[in-house]
Structure formats: structure tokens, C-alpha cells
N, C-alpha and C. Protein backbone atom coordinates (compact mmCIF):
# COMPACT_ATOMS: atom_id res chain seq x y z
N UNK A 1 -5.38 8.47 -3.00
CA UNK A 1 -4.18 8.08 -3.70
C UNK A 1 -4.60 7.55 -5.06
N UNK A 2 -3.63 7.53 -5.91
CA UNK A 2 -4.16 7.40 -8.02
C UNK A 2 -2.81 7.52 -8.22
N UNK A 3 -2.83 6.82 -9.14
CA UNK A 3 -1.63 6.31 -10.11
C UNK A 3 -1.44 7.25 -11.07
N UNK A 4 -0.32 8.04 -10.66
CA UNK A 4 0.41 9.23 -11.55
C UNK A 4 1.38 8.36 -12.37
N UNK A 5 1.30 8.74 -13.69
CA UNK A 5 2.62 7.70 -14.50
C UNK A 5 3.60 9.01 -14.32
N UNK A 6 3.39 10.43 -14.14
CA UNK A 6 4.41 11.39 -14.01
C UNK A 6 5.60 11.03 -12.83
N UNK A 7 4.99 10.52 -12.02
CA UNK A 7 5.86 10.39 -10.74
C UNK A 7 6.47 9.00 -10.86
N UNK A 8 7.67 9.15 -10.84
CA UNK A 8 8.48 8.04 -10.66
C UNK A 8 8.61 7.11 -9.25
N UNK A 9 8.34 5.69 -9.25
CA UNK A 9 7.90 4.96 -8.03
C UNK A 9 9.22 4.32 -8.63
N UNK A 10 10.00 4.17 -7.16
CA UNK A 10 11.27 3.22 -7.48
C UNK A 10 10.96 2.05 -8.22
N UNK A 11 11.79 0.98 -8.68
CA UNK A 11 11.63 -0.14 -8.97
C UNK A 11 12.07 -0.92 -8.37
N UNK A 12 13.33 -1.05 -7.56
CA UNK A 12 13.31 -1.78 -6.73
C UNK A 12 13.63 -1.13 -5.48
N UNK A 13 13.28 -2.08 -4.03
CA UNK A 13 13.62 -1.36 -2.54
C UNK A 13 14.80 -1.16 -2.72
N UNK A 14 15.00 0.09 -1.75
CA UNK A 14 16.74 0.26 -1.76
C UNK A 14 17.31 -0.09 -0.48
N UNK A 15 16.27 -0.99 -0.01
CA UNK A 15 17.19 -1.94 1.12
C UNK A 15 17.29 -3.02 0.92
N UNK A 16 15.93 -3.59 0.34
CA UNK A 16 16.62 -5.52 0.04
C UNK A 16 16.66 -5.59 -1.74
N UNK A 17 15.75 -4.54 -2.25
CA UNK A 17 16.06 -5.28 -3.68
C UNK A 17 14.81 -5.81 -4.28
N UNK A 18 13.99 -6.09 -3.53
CA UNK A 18 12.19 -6.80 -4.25
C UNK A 18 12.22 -5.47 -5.02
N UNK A 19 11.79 -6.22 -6.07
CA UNK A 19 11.03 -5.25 -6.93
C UNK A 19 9.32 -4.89 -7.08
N UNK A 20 9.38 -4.07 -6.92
CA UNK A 20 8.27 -3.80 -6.67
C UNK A 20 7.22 -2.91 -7.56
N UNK A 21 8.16 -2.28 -8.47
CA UNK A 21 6.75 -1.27 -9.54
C UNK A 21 6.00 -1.81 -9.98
N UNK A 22 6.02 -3.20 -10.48
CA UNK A 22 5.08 -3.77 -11.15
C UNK A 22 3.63 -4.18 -10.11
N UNK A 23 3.76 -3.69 -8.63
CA UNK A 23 2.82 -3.92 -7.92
C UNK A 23 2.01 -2.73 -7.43
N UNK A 24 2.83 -1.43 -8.10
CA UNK A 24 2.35 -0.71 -7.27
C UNK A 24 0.79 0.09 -8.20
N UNK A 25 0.85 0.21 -9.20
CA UNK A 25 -0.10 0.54 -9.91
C UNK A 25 -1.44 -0.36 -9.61
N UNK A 26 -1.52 -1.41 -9.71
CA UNK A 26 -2.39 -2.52 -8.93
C UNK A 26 -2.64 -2.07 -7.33
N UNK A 27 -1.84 -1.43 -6.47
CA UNK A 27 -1.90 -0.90 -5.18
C UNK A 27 -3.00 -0.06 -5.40
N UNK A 28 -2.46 1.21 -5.90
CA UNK A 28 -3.39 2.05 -6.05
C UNK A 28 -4.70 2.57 -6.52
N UNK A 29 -4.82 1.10 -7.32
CA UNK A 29 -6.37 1.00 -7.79
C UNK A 29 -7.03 0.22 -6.76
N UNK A 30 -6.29 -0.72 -6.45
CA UNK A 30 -7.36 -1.52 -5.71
C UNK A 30 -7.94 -0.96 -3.92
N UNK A 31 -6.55 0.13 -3.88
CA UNK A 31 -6.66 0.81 -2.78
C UNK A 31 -7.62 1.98 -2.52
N UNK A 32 -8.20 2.39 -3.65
CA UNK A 32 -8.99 3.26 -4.03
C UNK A 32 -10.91 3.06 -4.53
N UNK A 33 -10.22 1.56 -4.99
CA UNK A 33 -11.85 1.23 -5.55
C UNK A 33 -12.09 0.02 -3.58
N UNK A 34 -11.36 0.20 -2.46
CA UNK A 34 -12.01 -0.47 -1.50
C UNK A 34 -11.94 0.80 -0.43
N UNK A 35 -11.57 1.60 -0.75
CA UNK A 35 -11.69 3.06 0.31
C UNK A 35 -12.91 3.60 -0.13
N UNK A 36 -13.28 3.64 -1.38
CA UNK A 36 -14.28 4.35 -1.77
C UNK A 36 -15.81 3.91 -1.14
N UNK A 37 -15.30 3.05 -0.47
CA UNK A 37 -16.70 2.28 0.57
C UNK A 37 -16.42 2.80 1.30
N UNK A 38 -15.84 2.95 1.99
CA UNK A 38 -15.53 3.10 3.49
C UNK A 38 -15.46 4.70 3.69
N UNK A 39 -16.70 4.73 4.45
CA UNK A 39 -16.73 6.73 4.24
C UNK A 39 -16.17 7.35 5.64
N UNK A 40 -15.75 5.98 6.52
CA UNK A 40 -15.33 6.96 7.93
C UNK A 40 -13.98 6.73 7.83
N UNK A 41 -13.49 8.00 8.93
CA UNK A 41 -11.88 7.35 9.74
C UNK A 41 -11.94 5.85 10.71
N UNK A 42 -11.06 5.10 10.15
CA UNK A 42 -10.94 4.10 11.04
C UNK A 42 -10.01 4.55 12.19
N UNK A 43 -10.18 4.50 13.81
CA UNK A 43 -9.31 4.69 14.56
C UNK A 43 -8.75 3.06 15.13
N UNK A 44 -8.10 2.63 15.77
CA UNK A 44 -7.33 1.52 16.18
C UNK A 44 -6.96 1.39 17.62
N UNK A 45 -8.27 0.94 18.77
CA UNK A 45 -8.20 1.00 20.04
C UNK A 45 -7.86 -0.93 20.57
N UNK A 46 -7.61 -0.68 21.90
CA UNK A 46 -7.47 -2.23 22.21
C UNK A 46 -8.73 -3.21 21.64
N UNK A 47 -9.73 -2.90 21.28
CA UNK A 47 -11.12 -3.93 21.24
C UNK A 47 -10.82 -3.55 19.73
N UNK A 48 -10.78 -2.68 19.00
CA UNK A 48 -10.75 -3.11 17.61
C UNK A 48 -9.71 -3.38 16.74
N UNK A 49 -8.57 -4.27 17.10
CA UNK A 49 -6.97 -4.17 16.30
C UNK A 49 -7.64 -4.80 15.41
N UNK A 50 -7.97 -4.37 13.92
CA UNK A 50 -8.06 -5.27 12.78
C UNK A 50 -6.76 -4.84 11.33
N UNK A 51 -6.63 -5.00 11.19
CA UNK A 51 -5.85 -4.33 9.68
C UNK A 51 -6.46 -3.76 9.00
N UNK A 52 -5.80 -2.49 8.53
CA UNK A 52 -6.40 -1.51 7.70
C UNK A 52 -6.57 -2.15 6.29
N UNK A 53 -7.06 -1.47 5.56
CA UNK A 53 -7.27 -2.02 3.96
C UNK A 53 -5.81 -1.75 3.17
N UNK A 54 -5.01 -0.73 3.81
CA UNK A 54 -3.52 -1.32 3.09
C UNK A 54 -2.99 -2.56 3.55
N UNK A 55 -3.01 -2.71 5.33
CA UNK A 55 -1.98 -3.40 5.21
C UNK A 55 -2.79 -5.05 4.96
N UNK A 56 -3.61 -5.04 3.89
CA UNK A 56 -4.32 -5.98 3.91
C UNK A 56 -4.34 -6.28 2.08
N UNK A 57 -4.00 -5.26 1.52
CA UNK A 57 -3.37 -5.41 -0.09
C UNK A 57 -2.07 -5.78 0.31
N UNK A 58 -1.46 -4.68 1.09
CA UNK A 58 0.30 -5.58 0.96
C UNK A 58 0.34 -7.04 1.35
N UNK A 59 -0.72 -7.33 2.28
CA UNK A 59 -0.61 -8.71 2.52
C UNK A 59 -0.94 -9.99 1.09
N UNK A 60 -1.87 -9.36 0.40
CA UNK A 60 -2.14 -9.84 -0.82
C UNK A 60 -1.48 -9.91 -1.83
N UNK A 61 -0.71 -9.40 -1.61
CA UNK A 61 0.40 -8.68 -3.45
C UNK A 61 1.96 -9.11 -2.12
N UNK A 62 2.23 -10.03 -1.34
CA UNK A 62 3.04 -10.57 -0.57
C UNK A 62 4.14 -9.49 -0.46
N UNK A 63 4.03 -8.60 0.01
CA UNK A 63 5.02 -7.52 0.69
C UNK A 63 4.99 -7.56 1.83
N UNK A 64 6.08 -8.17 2.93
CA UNK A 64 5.96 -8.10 3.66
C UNK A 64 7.44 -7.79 4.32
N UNK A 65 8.29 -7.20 3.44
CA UNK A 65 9.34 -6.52 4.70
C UNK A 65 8.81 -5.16 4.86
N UNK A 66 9.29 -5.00 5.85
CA UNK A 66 8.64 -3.57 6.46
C UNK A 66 9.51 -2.73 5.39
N UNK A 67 10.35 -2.83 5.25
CA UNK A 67 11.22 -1.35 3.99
C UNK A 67 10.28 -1.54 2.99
N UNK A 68 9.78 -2.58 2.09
CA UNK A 68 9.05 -2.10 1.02
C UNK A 68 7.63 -1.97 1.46
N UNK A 69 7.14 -2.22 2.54
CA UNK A 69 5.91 -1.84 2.93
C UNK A 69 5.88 -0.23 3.10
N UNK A 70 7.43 0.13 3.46
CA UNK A 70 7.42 1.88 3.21
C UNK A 70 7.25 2.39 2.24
N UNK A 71 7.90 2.17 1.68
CA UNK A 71 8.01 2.77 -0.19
C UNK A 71 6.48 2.53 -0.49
N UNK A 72 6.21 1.15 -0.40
CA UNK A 72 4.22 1.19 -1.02
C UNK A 72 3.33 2.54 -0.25
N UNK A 73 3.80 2.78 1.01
CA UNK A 73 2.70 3.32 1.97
C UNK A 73 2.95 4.90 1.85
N UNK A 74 4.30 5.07 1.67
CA UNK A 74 4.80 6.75 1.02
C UNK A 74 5.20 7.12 0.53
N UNK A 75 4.96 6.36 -0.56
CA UNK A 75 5.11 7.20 -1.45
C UNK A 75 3.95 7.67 -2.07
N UNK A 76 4.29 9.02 -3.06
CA UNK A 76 2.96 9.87 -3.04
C UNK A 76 3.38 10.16 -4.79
């Protein structure tokens, strides 16, 4: 994932209203320069529930309704 300025990222959720573009460019870098370590698939069994490295920026950049955790996670 990389920050296209072509593609239009809402500005605000269209369920509650946070605004959010101003976070998402910051998403996608920082989501990219901490993947770029990480050379395997993470899978998610009972012994390893940890949080992935998104939902661990959204936790950082305080997104935490699940509707704008959508819009951050799919949009493309």
C-alpha cells in the first residue's frame, strides 16, 4: 500500500463524521516503512493473538470506531 494523491480518500467517515484524511497519508507510510521488515505472512492461531501492524497504527493515530477503521483498512 503507497499514497496515491490520484485517488481520492474520503475526508470524513460516512457514518460518524471523524475526519480522517489528514491521517491517512501518515497510515500509509508508516504502514509500509514497518511491513518492509516483516518478510513473512503473519497467521493468527489461539497461542499467537497479537495485533497486526495496522491495527496497531490505528491504535496510534486513535481510530477506533470500527467504520473508520474500514475506510483506513480499504481503501485502496
Amino acid at each position: 500500500m503507497s499514497f496515491n494523491p490520484d485517488r481520492l480518500f474520503p475526508i470524513k467517515c460516512f457514518t460518524c463524521g471523524n475526519v480522517l484524511s489528514q491521517k491517512y497519508q501518515y497510515y500509509c507510510e508508516q504502514l509500509l516503512e514497518q511491513k518492509k521488515d516483516l518478510k513473512k505472512t503473519e497467521y493468527l492461531t489461539k497461542e499467537t493473538v497479537e495485533k497486526t501492524v495496522e491495527g496497531k497504527l490505528l491504535d496510534d493515530l486513535d481510530i477506533i470506531n470500527i467504520c473508520c477503521r474500514k475506510h483506513m483498512l480499504t481503501h485502496q
